[in-house]
C-alpha atoms as a PDB file:
ATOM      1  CA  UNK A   1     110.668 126.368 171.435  1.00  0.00           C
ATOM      2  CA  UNK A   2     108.662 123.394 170.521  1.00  0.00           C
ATOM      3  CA  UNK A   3     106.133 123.229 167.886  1.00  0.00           C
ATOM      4  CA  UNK A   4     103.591 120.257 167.577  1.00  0.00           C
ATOM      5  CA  UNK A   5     103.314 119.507 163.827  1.00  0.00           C
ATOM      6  CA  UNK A   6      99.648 118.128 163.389  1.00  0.00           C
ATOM      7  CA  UNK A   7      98.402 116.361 160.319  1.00  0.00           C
ATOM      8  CA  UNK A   8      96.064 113.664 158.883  1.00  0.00           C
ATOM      9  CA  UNK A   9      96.689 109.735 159.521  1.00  0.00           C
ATOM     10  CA  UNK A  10      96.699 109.521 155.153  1.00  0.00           C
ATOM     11  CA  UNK A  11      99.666 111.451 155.110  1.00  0.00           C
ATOM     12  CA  UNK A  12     101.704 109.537 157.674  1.00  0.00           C
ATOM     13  CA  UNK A  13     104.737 108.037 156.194  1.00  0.00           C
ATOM     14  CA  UNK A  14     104.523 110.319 152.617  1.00  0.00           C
ATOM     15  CA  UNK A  15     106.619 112.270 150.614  1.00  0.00           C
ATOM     16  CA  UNK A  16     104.189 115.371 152.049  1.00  0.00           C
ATOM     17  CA  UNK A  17     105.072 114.864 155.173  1.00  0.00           C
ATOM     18  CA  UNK A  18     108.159 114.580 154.862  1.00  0.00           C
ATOM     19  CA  UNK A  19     107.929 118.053 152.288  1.00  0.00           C
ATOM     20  CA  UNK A  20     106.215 119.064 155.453  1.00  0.00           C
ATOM     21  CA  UNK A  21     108.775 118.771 157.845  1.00  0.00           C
ATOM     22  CA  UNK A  22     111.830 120.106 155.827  1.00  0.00           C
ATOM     23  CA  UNK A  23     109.502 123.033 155.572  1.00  0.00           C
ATOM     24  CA  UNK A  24     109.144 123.192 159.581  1.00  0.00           C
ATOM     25  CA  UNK A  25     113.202 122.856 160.004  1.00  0.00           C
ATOM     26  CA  UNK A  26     113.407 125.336 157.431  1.00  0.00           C
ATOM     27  CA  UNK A  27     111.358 128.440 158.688  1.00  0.00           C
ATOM     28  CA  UNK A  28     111.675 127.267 162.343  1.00  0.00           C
ATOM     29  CA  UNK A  29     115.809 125.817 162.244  1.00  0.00           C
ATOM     30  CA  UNK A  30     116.692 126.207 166.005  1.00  0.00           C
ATOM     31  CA  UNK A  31     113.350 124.863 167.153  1.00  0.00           C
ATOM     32  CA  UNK A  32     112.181 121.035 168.072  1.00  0.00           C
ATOM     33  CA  UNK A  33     109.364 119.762 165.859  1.00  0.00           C
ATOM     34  CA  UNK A  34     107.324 117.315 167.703  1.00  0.00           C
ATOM     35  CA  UNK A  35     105.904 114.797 164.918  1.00  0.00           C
ATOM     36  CA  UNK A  36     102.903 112.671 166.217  1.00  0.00           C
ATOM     37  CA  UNK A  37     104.005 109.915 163.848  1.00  0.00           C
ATOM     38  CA  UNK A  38     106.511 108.727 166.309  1.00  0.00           C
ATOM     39  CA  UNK A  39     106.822 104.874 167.251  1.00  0.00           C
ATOM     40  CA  UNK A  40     106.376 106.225 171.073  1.00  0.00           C
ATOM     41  CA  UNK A  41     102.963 108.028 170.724  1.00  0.00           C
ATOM     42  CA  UNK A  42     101.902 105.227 168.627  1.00  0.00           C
ATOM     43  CA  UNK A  43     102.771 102.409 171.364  1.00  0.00           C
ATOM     44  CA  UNK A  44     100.877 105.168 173.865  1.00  0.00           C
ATOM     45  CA  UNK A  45      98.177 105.410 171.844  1.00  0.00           C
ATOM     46  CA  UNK A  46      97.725 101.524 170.973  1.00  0.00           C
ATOM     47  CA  UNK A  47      97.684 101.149 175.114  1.00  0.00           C
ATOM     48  CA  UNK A  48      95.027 103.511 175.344  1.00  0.00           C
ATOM     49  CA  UNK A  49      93.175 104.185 172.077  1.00  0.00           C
ATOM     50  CA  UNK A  50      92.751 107.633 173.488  1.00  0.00           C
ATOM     51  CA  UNK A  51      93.499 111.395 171.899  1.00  0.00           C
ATOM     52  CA  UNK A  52      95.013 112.157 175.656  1.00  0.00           C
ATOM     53  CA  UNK A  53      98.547 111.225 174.210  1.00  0.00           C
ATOM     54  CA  UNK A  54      98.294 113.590 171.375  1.00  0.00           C
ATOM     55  CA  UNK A  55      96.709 116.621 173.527  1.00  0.00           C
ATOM     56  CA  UNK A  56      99.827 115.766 176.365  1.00  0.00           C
ATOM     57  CA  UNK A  57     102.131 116.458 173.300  1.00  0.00           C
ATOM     58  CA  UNK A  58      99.985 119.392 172.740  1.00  0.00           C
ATOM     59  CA  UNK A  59     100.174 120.634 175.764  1.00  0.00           C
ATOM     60  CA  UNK A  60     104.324 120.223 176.040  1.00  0.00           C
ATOM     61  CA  UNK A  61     104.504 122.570 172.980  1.00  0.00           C
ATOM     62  CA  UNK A  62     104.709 126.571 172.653  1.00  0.00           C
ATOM     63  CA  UNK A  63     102.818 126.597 168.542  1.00  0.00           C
ATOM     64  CA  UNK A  64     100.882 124.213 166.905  1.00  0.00           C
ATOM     65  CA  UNK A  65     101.680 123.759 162.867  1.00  0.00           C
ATOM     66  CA  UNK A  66      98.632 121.954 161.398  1.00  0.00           C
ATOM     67  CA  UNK A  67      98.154 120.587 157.586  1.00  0.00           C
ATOM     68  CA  UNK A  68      94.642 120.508 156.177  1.00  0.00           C
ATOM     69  CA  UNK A  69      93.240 118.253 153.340  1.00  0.00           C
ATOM     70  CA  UNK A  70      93.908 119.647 149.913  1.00  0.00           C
ATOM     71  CA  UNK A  71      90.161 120.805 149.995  1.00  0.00           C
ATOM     72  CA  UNK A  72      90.441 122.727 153.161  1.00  0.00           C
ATOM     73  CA  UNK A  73      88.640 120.480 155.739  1.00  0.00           C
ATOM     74  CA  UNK A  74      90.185 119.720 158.685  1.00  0.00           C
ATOM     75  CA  UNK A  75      89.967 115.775 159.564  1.00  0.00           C
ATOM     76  CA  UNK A  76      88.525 114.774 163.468  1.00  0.00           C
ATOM     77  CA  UNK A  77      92.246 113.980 165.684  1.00  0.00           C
ATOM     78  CA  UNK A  78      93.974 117.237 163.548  1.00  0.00           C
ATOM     79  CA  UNK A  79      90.534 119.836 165.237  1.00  0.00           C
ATOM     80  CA  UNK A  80      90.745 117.926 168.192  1.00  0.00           C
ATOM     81  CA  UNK A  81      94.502 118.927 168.564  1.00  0.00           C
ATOM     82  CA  UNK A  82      94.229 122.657 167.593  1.00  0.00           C
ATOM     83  CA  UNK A  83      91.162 123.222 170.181  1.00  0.00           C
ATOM     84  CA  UNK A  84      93.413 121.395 172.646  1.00  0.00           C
ATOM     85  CA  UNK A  85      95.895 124.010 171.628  1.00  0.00           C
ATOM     86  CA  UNK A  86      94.008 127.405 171.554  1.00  0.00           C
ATOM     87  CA  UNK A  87      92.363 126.087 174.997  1.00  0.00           C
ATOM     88  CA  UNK A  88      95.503 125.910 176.188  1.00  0.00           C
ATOM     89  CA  UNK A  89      96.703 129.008 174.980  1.00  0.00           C
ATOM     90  CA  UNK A  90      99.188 127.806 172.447  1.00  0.00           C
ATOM     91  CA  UNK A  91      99.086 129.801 169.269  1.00  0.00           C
ATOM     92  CA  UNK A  92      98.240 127.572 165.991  1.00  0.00           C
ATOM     93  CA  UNK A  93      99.209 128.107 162.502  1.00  0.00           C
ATOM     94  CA  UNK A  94      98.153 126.487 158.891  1.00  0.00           C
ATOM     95  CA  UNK A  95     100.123 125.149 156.524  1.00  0.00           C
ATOM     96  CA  UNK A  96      98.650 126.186 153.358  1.00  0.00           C
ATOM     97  CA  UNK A  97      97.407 123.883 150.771  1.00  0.00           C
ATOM     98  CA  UNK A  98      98.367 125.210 147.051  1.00  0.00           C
ATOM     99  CA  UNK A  99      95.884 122.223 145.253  1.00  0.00           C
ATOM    100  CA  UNK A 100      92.884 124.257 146.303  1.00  0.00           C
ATOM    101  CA  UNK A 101      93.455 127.780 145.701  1.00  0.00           C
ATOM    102  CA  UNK A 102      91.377 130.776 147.893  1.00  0.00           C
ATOM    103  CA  UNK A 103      92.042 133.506 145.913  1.00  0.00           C
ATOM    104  CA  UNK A 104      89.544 134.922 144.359  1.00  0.00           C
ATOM    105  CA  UNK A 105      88.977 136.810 141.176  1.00  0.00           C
ATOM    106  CA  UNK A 106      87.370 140.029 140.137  1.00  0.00           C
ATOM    107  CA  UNK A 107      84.256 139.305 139.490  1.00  0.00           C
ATOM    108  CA  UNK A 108      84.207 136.501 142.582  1.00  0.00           C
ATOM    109  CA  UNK A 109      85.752 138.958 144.874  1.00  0.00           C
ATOM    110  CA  UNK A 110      82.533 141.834 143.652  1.00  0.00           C
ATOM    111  CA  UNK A 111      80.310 139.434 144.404  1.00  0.00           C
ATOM    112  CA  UNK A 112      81.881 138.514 147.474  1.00  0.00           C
ATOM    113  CA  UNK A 113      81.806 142.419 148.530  1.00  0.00           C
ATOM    114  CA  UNK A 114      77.792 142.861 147.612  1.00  0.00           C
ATOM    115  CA  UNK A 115      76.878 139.567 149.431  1.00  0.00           C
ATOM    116  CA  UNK A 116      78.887 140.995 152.712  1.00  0.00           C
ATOM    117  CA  UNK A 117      77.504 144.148 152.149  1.00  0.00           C
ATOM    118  CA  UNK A 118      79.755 146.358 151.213  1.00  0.00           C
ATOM    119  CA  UNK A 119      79.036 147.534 147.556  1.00  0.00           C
END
C-alpha cells in the first residue's frame, strides 16, 4: 500500500516532519510513504508550476495522511490534495495537532448540546 503524506510548504525540511514521518513508518511499517518533499516532484513542479504533479502522486496512492496547521486550518496545495483524493476515491486521514486542543469541557460541551439542540 502507498500512502501520500500531505503537509504545509513551512514544515518542509523540520524536525515535524520528520516527527511526522517516523510516525507514518511506525503505525503503517510495511507500507511506502510517498513524501511530496522529494527533489523529483520539486524538479516536476519547477517545470510546470502546476499542482498536477502532486494530484499524479495522489492519484498513485491507496490513503492520503494529511497534517494541518497547529490551529486547525488547512493551507491551499494540502485541500487541494485531499479533494484530489476523496474525488478519486482514496480514503484520507488527519494527523492530529496536540497545540490546539478540541476537547471540550463541561460547561463548553452543555453549551455545545443547547446550541445543537439537544438539551
Amino acid at each position: 500500500m502507498k500512502i501520500y503524506y500531505a503537509h504545509p510548504l513551512y514544515i518542509y525540511n523540520t524536525p515535524q516532519e520528520q516527527r511526522d514521518m517516523d510516525l507514518l513508518n511506525t503505525v503503517f511499517p510495511s507500507h511506502t510513504i510517498i513524501n511530496p518533499n522529494n527533489p523529483e516532484a520539486d524538479a516536476l513542479y519547477k517545470e510546470t508550476w502546476s499542482m498536477d504533479v502532486f494530484f499524479e502522486l495522489v492519484r498513485d496512492c491507496d490513503l492520503l495522511v494529511f497534517r494541518a496547521t497547529p490551529s486547525g486550518q488547512i493551507t491551499a496545495g494540502v485541500a487541494a490534495e485531499i479533494r484530489e483524493a476523496i474525488n478519486c476515491g482514496i480514503s484520507v486521514l488527519e494527523i492530529p495537532s496536540m497545540v490546539n486542543s478540541r476537547s471540550m469541557n463541561v460547561e463548553q460541551t452543555r453549551e455545545y448540546l443547547k446550541e445543537i439542540g439537544q438539551r
